[in-house]
C-alpha atoms as a PDB file:
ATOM      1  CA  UNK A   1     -57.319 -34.283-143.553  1.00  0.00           C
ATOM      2  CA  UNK A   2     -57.949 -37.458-145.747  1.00  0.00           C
ATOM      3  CA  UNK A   3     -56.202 -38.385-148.762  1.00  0.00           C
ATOM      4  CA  UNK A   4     -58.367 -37.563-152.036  1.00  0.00           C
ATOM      5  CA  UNK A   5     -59.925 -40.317-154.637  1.00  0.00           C
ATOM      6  CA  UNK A   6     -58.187 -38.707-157.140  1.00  0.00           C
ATOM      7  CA  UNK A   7     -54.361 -38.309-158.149  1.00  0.00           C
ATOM      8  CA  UNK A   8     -53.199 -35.264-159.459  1.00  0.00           C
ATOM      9  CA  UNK A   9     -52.758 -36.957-162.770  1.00  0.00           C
ATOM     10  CA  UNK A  10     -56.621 -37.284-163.055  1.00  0.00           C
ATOM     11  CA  UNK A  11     -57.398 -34.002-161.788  1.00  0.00           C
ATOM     12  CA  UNK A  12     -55.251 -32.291-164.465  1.00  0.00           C
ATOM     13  CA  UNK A  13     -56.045 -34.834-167.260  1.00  0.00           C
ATOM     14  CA  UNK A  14     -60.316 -34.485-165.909  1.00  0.00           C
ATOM     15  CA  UNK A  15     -59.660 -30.402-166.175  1.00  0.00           C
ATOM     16  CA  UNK A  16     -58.328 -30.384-169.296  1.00  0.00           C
ATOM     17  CA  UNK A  17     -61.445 -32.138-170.927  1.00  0.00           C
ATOM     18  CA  UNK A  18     -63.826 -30.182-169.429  1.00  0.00           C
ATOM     19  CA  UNK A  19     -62.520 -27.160-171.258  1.00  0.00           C
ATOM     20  CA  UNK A  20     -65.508 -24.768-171.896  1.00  0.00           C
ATOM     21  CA  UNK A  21     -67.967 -26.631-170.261  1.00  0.00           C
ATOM     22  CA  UNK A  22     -70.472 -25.419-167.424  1.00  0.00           C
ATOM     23  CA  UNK A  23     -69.359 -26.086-164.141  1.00  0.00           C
ATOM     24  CA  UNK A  24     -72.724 -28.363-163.439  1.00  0.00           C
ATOM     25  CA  UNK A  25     -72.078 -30.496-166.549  1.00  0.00           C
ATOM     26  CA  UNK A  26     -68.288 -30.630-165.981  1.00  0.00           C
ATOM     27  CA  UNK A  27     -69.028 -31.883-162.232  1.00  0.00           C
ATOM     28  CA  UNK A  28     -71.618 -34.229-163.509  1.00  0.00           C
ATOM     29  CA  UNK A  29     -68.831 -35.684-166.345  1.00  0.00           C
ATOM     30  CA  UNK A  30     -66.628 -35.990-164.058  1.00  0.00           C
ATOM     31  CA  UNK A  31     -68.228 -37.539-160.892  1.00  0.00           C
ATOM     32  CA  UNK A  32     -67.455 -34.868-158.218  1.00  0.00           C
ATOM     33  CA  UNK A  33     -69.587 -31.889-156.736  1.00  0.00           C
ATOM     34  CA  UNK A  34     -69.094 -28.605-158.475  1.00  0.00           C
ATOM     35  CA  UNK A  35     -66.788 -26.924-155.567  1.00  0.00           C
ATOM     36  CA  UNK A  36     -64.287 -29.727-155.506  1.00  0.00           C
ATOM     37  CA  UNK A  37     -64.002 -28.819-159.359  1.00  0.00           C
ATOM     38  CA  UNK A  38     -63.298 -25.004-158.600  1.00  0.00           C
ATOM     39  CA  UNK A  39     -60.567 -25.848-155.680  1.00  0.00           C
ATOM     40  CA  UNK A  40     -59.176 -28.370-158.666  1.00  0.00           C
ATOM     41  CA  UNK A  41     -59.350 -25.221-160.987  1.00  0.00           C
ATOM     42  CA  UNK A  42     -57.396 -23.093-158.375  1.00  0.00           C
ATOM     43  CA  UNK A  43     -54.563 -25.645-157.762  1.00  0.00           C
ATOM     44  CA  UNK A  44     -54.093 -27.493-160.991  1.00  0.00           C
ATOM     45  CA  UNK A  45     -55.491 -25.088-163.567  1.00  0.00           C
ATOM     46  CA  UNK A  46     -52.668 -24.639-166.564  1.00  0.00           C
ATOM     47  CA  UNK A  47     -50.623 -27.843-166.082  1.00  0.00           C
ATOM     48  CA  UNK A  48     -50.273 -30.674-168.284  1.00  0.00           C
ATOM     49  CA  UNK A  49     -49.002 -34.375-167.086  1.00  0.00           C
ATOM     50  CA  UNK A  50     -44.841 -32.828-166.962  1.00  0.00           C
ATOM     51  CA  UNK A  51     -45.774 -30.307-164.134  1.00  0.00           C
ATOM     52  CA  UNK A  52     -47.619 -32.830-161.481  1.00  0.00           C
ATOM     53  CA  UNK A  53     -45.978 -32.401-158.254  1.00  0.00           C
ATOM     54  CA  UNK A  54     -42.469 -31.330-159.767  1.00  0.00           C
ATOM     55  CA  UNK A  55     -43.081 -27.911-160.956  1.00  0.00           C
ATOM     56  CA  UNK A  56     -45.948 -25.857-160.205  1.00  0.00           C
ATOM     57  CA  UNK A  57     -44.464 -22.343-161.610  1.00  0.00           C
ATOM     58  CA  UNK A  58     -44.766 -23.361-165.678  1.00  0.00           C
ATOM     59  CA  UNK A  59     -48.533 -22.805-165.913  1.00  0.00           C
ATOM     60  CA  UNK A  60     -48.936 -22.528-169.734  1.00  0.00           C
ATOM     61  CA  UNK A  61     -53.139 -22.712-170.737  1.00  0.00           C
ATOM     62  CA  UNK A  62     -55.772 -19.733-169.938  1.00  0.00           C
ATOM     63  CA  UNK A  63     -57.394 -20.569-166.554  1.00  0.00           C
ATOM     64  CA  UNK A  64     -60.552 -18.176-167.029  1.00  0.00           C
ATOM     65  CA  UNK A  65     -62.246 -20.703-169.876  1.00  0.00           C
ATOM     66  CA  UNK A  66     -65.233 -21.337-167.703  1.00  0.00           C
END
């Protein structure tokens, strides 16, 4: 499996501005295809910057805003 473009750091922070967007305009924002943005949403969906590869059980934010 290769490594991704993209640290977890910019997947959370890329998520988080993309709030209430469509998922074509969101992928088109953000530079990626629209199912790399939906396995993002699945994993990351919730954190903030403090739960990045530390502490994946404090999920705090609604993940159904799209």
């Amino acid at each position: 499996m290769s490594r991704s473009k993209h640290i977890e750091a910019q997947m959370i922070s890329a998520l988080n501005q993309i709030v209430g967007w469509t998922a074509d305009d969101a992928a088109y924002e953000v530079g990626v295809f629209k199912h790399m943005l939906y396995a993002w949403k699945a994993k990351y969906c919730g954190m903030d910057m403090r739960n990045t590869s530390s502490n994946y059980a404090m999920r705090t934010t609604d993940c159904a805003s799209w």
